[in-house]
PDB file of N, CA and C in Angstrom:
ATOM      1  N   UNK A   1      13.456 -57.852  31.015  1.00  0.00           N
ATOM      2  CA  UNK A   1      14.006 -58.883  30.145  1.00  0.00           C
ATOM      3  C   UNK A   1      13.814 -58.485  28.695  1.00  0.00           C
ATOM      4  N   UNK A   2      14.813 -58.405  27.585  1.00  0.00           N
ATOM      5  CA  UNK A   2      14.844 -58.315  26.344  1.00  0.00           C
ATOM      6  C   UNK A   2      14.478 -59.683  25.896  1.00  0.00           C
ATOM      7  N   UNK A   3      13.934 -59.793  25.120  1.00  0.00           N
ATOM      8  CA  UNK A   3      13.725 -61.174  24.417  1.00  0.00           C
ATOM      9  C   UNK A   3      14.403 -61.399  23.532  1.00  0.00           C
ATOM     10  N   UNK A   4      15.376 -62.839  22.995  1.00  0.00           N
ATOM     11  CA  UNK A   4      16.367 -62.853  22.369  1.00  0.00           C
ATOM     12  C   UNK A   4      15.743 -62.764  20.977  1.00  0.00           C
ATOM     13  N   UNK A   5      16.407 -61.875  19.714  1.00  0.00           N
ATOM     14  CA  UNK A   5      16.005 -61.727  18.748  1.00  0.00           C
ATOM     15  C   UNK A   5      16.079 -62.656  17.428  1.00  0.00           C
ATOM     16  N   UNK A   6      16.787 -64.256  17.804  1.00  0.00           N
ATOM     17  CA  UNK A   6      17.020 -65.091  16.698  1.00  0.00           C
ATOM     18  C   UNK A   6      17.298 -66.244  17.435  1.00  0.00           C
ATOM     19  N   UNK A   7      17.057 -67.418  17.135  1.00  0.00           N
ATOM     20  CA  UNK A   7      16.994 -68.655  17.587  1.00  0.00           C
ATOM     21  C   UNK A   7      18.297 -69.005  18.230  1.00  0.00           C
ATOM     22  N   UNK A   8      19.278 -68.802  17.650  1.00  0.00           N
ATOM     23  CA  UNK A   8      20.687 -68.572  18.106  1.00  0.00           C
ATOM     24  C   UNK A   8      21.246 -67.903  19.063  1.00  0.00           C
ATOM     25  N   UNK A   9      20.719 -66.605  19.311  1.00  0.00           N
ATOM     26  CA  UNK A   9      20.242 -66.110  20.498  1.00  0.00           C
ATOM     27  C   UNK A   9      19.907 -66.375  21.843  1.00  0.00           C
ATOM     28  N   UNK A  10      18.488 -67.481  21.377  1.00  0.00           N
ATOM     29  CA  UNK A  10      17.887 -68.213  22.590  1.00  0.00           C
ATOM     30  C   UNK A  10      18.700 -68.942  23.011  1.00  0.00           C
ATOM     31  N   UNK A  11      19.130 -69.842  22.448  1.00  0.00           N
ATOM     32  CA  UNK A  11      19.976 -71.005  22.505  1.00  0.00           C
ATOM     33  C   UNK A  11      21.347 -70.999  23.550  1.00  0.00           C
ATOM     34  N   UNK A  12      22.185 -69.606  22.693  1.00  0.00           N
ATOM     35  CA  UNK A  12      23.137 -69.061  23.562  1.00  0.00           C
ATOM     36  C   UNK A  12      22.805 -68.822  24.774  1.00  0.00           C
ATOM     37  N   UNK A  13      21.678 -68.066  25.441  1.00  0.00           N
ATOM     38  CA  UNK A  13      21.198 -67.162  26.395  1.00  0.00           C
ATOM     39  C   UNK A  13      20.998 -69.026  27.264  1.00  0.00           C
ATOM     40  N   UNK A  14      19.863 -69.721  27.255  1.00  0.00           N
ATOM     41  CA  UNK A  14      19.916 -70.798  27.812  1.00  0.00           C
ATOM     42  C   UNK A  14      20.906 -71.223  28.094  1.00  0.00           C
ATOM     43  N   UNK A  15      21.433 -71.498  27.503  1.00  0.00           N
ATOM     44  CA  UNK A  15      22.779 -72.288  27.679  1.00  0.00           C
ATOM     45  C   UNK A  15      23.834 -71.455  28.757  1.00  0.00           C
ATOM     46  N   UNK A  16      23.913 -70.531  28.555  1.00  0.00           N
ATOM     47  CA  UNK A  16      25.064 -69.705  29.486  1.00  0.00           C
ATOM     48  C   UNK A  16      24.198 -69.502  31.226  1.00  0.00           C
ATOM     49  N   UNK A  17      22.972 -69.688  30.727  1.00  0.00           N
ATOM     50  CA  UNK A  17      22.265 -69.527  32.045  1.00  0.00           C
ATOM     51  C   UNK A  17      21.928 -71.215  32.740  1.00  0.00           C
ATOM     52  N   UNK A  18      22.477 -72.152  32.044  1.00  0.00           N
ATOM     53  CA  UNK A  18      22.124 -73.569  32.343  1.00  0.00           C
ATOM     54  C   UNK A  18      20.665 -73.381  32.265  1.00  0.00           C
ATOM     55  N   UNK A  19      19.779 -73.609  31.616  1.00  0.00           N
ATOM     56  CA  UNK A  19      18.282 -73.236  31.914  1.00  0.00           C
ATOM     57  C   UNK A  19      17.894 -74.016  30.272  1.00  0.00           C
ATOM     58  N   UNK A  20      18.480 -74.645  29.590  1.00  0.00           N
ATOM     59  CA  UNK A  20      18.557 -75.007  28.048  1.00  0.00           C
ATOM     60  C   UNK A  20      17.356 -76.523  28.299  1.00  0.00           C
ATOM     61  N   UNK A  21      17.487 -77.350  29.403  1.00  0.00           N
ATOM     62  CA  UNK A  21      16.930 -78.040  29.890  1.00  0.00           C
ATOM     63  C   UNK A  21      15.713 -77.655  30.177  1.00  0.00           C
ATOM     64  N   UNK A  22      15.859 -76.794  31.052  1.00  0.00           N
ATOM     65  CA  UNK A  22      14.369 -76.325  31.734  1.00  0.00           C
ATOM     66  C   UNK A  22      13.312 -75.937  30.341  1.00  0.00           C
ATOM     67  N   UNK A  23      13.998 -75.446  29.431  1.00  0.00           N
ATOM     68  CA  UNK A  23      13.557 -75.211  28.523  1.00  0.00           C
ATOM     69  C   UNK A  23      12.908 -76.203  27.557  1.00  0.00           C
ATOM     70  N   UNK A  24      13.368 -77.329  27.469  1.00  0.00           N
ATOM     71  CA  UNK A  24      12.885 -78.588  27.091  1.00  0.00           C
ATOM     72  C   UNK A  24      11.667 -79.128  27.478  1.00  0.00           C
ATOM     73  N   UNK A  25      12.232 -78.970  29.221  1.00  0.00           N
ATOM     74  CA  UNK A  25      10.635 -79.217  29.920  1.00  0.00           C
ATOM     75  C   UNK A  25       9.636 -78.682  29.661  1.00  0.00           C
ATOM     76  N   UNK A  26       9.973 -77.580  29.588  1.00  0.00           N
ATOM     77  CA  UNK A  26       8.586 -76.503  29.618  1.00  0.00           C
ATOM     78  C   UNK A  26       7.955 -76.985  28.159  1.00  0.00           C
ATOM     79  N   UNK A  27       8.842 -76.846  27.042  1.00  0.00           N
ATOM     80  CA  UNK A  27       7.854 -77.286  25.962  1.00  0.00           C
ATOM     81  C   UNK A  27       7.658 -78.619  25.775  1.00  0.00           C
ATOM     82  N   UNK A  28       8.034 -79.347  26.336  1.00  0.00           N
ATOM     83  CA  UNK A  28       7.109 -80.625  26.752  1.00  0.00           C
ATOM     84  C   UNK A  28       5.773 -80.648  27.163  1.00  0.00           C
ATOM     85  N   UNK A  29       6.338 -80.184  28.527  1.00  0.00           N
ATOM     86  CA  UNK A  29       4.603 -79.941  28.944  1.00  0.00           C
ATOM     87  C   UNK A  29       3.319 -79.509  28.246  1.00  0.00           C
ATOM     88  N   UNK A  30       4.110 -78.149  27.668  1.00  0.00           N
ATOM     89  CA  UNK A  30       2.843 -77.473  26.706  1.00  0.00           C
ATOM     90  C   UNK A  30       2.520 -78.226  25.543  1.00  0.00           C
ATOM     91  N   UNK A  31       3.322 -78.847  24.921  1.00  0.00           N
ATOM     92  CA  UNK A  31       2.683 -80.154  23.883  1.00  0.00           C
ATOM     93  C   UNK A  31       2.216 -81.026  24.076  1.00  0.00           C
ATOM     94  N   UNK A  32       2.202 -81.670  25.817  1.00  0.00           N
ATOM     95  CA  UNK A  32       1.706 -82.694  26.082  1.00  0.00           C
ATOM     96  C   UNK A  32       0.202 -81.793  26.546  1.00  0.00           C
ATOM     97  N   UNK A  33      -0.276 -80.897  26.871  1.00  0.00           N
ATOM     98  CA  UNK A  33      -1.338 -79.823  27.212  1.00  0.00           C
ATOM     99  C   UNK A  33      -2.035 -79.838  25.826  1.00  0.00           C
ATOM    100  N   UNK A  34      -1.260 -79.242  24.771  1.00  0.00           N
ATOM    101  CA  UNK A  34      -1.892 -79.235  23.833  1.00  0.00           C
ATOM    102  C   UNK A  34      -2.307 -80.828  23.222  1.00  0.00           C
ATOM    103  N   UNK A  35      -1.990 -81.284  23.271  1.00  0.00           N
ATOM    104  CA  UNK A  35      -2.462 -82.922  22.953  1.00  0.00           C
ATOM    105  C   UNK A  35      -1.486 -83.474  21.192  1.00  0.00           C
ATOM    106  N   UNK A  36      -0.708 -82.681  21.303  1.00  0.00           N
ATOM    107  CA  UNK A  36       0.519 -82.471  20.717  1.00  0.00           C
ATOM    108  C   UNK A  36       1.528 -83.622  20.616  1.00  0.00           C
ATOM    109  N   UNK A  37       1.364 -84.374  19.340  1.00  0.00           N
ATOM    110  CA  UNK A  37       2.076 -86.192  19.618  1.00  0.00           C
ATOM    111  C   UNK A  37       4.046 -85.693  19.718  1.00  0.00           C
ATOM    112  N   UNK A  38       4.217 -85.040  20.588  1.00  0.00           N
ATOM    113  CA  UNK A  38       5.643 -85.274  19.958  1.00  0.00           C
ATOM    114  C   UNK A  38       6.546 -84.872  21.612  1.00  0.00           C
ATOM    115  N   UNK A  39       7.253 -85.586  21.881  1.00  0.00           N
ATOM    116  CA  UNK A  39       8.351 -85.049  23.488  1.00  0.00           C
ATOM    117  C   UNK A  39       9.838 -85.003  22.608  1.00  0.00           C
ATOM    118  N   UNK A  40      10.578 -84.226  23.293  1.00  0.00           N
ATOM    119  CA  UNK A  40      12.282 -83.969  23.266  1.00  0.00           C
ATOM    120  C   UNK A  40      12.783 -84.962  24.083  1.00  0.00           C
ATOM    121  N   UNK A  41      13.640 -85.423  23.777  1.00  0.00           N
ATOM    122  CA  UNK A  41      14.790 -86.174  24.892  1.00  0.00           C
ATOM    123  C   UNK A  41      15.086 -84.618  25.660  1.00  0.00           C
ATOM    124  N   UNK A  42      15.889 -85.510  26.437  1.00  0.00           N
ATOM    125  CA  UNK A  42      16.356 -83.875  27.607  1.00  0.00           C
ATOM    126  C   UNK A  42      17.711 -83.258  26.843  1.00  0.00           C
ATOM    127  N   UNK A  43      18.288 -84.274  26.134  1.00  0.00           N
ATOM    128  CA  UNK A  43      19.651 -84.058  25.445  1.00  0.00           C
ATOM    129  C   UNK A  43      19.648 -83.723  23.905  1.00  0.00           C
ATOM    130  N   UNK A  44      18.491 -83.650  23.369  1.00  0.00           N
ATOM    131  CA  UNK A  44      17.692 -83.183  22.069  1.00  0.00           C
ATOM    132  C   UNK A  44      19.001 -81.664  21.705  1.00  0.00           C
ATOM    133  N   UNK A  45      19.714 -82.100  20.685  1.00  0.00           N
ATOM    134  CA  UNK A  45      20.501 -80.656  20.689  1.00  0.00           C
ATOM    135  C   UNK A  45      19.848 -79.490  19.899  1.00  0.00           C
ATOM    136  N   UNK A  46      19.972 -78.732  20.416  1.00  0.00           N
ATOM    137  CA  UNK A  46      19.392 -77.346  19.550  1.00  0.00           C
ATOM    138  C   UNK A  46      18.515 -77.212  18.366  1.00  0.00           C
ATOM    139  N   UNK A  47      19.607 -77.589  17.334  1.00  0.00           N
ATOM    140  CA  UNK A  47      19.403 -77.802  15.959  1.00  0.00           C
ATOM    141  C   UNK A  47      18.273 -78.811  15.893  1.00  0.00           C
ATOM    142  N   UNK A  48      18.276 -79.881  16.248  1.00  0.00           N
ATOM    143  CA  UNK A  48      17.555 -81.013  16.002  1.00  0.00           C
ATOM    144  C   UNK A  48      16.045 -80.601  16.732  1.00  0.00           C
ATOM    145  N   UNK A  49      16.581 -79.783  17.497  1.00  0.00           N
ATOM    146  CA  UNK A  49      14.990 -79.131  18.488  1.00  0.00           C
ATOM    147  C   UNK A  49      14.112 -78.184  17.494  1.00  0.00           C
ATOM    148  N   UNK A  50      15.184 -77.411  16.869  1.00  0.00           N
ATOM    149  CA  UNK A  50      14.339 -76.218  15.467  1.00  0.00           C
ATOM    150  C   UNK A  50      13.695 -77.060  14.944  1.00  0.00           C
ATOM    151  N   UNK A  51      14.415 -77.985  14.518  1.00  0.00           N
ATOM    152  CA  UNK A  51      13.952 -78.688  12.984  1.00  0.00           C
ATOM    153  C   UNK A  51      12.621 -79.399  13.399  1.00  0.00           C
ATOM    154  N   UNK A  52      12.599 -80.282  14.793  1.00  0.00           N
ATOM    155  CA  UNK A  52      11.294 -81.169  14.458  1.00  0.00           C
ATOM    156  C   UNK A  52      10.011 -80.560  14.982  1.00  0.00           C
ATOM    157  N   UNK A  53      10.430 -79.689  15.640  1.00  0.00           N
ATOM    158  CA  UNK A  53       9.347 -78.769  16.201  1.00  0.00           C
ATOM    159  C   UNK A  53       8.700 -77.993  14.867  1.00  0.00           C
ATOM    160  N   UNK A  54       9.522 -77.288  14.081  1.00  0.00           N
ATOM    161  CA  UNK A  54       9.366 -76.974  12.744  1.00  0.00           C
ATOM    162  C   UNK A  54       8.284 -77.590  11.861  1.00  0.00           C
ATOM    163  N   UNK A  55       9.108 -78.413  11.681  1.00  0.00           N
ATOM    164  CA  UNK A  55       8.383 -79.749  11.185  1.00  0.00           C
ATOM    165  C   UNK A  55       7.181 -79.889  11.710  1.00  0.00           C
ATOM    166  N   UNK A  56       7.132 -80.392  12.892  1.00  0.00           N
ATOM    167  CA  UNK A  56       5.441 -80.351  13.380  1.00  0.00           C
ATOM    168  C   UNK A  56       4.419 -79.253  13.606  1.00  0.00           C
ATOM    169  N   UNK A  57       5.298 -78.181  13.660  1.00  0.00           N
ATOM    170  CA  UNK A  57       4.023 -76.546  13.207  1.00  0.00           C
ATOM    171  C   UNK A  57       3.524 -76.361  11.541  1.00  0.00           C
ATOM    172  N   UNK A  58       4.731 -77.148  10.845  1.00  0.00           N
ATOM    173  CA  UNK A  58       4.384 -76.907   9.159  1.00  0.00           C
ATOM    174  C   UNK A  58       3.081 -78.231   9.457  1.00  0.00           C
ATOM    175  N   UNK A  59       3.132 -79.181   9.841  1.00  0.00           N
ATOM    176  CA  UNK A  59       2.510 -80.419   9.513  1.00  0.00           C
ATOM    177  C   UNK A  59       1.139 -79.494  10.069  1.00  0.00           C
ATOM    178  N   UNK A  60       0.823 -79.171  11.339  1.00  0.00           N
ATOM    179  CA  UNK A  60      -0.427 -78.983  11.786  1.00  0.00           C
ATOM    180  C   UNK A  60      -0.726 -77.878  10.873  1.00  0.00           C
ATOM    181  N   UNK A  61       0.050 -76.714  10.432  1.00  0.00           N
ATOM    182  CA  UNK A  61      -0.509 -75.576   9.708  1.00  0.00           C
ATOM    183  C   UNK A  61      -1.446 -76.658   8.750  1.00  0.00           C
ATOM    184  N   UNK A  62      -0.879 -77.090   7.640  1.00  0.00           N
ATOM    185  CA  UNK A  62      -0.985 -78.164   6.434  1.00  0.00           C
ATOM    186  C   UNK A  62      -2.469 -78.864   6.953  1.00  0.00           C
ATOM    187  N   UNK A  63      -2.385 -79.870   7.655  1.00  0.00           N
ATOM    188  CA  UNK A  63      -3.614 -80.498   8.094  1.00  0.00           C
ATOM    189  C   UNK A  63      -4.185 -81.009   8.873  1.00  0.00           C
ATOM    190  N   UNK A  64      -3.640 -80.249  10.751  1.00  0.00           N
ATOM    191  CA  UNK A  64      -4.464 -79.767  11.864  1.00  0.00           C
ATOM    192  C   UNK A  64      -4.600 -78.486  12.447  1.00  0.00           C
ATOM    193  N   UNK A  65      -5.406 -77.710  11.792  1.00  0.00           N
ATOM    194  CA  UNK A  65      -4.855 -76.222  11.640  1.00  0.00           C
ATOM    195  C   UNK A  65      -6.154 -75.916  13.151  1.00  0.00           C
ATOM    196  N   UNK A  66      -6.798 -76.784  13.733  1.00  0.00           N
ATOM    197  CA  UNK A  66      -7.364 -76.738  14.888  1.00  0.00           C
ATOM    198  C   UNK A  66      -6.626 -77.009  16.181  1.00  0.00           C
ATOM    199  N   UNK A  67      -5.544 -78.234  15.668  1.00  0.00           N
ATOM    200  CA  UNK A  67      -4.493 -78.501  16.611  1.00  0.00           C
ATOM    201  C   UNK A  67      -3.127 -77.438  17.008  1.00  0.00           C
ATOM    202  N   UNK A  68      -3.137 -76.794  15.894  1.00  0.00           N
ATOM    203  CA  UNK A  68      -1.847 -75.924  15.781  1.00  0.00           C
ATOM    204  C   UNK A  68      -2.381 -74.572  16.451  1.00  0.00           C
ATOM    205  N   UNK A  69      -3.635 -73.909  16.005  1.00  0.00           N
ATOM    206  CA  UNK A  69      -4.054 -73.155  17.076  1.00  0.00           C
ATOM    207  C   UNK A  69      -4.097 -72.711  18.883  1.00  0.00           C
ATOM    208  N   UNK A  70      -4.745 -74.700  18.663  1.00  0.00           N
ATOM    209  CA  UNK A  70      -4.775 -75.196  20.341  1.00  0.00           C
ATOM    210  C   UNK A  70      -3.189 -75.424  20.703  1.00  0.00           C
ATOM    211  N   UNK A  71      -2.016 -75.292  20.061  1.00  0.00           N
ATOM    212  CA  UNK A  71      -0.686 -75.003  20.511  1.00  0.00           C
ATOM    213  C   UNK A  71      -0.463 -74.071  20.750  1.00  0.00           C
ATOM    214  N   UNK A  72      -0.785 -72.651  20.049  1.00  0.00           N
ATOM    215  CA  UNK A  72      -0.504 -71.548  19.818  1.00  0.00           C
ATOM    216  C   UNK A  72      -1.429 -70.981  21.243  1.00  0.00           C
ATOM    217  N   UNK A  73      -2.277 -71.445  21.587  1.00  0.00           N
ATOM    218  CA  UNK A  73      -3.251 -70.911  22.380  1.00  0.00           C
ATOM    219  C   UNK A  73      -2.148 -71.106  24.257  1.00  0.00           C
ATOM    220  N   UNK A  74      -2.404 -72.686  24.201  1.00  0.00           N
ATOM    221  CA  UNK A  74      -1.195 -73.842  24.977  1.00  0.00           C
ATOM    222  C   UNK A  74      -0.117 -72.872  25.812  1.00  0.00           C
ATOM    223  N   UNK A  75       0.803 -72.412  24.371  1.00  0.00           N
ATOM    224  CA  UNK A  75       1.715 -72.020  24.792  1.00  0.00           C
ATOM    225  C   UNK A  75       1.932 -70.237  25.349  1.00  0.00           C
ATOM    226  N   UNK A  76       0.738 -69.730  24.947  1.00  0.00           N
ATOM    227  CA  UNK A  76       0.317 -68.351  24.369  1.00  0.00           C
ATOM    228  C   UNK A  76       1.624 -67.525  24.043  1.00  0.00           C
ATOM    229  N   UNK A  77       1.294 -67.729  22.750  1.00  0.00           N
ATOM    230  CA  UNK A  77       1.891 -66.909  21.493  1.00  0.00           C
ATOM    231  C   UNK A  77       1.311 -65.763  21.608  1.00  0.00           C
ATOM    232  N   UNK A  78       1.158 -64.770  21.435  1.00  0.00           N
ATOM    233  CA  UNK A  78       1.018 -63.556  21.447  1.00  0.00           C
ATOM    234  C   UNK A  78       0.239 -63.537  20.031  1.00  0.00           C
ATOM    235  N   UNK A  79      -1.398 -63.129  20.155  1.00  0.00           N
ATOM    236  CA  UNK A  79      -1.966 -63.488  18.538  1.00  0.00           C
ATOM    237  C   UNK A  79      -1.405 -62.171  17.914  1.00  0.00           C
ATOM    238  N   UNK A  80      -1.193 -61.050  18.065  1.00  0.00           N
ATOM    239  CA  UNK A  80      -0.329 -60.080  17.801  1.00  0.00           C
ATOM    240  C   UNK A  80       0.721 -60.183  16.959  1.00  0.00           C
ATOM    241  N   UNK A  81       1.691 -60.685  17.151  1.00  0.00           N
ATOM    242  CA  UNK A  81       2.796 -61.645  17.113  1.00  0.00           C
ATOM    243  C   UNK A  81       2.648 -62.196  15.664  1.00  0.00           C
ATOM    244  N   UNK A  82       1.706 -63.082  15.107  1.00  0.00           N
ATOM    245  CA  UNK A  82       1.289 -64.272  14.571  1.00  0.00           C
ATOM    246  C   UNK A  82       0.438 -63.447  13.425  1.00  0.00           C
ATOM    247  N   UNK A  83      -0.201 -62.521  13.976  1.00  0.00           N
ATOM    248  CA  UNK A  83      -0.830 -61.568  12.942  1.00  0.00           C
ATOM    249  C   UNK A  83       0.141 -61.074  12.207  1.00  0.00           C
ATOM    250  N   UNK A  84       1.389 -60.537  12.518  1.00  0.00           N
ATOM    251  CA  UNK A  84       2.278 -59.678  12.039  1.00  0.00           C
ATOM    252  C   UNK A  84       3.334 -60.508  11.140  1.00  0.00           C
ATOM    253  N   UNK A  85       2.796 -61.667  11.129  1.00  0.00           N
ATOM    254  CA  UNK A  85       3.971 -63.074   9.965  1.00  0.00           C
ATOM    255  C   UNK A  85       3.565 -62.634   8.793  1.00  0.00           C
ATOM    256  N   UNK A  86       4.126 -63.335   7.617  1.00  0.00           N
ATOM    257  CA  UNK A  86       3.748 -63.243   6.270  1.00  0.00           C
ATOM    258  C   UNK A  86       3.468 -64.750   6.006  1.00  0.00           C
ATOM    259  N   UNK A  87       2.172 -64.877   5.843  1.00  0.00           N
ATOM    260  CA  UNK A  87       1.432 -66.008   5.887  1.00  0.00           C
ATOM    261  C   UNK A  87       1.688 -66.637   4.084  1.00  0.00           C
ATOM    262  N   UNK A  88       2.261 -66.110   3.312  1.00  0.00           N
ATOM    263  CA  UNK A  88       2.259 -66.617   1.901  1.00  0.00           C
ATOM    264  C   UNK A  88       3.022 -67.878   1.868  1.00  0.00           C
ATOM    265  N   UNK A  89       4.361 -67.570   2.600  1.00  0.00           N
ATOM    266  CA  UNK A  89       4.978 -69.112   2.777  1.00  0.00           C
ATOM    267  C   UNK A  89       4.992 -69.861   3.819  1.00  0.00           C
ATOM    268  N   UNK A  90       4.571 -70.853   3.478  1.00  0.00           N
ATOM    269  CA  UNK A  90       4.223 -72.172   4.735  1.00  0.00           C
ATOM    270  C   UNK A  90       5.723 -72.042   5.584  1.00  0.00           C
ATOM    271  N   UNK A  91       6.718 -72.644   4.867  1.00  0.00           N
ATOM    272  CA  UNK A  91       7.878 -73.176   5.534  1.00  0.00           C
ATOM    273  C   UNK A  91       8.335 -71.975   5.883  1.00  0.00           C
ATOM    274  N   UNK A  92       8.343 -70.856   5.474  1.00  0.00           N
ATOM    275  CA  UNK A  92       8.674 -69.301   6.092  1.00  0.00           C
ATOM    276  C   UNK A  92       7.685 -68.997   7.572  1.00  0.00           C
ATOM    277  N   UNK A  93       6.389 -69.519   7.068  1.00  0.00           N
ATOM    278  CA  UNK A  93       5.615 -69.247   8.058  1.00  0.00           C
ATOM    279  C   UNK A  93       6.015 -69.760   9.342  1.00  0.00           C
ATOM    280  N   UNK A  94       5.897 -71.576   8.885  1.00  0.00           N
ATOM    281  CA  UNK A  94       6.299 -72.327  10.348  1.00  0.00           C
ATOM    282  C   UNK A  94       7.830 -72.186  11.108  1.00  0.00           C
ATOM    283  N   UNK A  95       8.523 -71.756  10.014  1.00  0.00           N
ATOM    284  CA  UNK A  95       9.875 -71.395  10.868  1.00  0.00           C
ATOM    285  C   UNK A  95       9.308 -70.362  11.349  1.00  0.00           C
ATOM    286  N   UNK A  96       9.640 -69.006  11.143  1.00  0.00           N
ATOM    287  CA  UNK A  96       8.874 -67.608  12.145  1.00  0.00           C
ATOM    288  C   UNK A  96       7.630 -68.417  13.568  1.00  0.00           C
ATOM    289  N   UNK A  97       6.798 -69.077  13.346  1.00  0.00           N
ATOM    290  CA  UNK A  97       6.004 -69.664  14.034  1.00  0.00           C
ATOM    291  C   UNK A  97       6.843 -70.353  15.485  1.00  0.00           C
ATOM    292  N   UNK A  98       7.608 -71.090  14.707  1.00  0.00           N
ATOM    293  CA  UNK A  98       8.868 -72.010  15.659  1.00  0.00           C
ATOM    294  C   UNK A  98       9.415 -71.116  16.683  1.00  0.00           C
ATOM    295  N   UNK A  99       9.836 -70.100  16.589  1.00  0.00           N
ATOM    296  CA  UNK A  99      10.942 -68.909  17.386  1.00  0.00           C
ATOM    297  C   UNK A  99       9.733 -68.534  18.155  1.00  0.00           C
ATOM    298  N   UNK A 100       8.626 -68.070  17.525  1.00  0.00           N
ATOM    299  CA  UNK A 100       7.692 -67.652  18.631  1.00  0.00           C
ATOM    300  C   UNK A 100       7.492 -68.516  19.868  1.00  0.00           C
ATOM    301  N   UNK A 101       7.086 -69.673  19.703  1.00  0.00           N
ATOM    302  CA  UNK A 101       7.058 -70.844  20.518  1.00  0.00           C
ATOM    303  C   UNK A 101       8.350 -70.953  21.437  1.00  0.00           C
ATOM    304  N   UNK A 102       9.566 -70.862  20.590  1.00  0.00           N
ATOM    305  CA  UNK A 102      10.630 -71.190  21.398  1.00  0.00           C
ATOM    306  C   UNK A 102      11.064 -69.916  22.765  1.00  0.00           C
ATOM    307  N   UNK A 103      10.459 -68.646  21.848  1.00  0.00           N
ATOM    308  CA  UNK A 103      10.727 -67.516  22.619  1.00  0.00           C
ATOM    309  C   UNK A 103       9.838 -67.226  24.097  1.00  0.00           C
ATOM    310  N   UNK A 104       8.406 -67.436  23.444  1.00  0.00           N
ATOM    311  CA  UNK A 104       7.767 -67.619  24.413  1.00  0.00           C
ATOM    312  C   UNK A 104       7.824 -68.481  25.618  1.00  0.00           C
ATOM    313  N   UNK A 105       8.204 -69.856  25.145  1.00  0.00           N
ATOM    314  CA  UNK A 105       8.909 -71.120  26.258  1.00  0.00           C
ATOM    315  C   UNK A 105      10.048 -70.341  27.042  1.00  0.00           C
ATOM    316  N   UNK A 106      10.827 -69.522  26.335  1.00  0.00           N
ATOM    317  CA  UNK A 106      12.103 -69.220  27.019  1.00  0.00           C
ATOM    318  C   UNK A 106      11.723 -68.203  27.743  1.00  0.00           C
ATOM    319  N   UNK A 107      10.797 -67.653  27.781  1.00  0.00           N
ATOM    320  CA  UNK A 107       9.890 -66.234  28.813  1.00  0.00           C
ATOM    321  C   UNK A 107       9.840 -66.895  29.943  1.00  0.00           C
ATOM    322  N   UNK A 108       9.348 -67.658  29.783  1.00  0.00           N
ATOM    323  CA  UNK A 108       8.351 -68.466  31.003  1.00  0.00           C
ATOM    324  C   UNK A 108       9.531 -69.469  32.076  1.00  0.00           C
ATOM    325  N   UNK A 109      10.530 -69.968  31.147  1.00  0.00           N
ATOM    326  CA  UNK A 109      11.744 -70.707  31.719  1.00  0.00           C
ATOM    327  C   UNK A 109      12.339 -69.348  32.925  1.00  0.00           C
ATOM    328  N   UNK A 110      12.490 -68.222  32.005  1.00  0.00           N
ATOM    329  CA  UNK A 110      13.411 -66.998  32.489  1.00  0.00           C
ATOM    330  C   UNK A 110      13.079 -66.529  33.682  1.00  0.00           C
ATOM    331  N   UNK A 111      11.486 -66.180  33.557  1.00  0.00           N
ATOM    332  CA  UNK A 111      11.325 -65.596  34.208  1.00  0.00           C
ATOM    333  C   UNK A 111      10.916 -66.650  35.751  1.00  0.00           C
ATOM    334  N   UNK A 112      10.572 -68.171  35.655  1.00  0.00           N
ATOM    335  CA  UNK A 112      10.742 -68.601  36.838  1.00  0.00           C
ATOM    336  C   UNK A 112      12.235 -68.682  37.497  1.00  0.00           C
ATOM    337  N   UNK A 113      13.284 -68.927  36.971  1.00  0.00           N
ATOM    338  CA  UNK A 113      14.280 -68.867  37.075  1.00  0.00           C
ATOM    339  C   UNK A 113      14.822 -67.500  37.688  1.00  0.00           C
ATOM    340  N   UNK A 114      14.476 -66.514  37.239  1.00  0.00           N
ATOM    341  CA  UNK A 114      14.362 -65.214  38.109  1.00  0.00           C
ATOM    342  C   UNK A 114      13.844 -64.792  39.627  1.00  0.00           C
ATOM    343  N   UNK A 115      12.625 -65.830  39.967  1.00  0.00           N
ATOM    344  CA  UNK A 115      11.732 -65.225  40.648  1.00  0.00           C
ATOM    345  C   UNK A 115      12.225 -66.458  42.153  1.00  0.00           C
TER     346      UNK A 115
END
């Protein structure tokens, strides 16, 4: 499996595979694991999925940076990965942060879906 290289990417790839859902689930779960206040509708479109997820990795960077870890951990991000960001800008940061999450969710969708 190649991993899709841009959010747009993912999105497409789900979607053509019907699996855009499953994908929802899965990061449900792991936010409800991580203790993470926030669920998707199942019909949550794309866009609106970047943004609040976004949104809630900038918020925990900002001021639950114990909680945002225990996401990062949750979902396992690759600390590799996370090392290799440019940590100077927040909102640069938490977007790059976002795709990891989303990419990683979409590993885990793929590859049950495979097996």
């Amino acid at each position: 499996m190649s991993l899709p290289k841009t959010f747009d990417d993912l999105i497409e790839e789900a979607e053509a595979l019907k699996l855009y859902k499953k994908l929802i689930i899965q990061l449900n779960k792991d936010l409800l694991l991580a203790n993470i206040d926030l669920e998707f509708n199942i019909d949550t479109l794309p866009t609106s999925l970047k943004l609040l997820l976004q949104e809630t990795v900038y918020h925990l960077i900002q001021n639950k940076f114990s909680d945002y870890l225990n996401l990062l951990y949750q979902v396992d991000v690759s600390e590799n990965k996370i090392r290799q960001l440019d940590t100077e800008d927040i909102v640069n940061l938490s977007e790059n942060v976002t795709f990891l999450i989303l990419q990683r969710e979409w590993q885990k969708v793929w590859y049950r879906a495979k097996s």
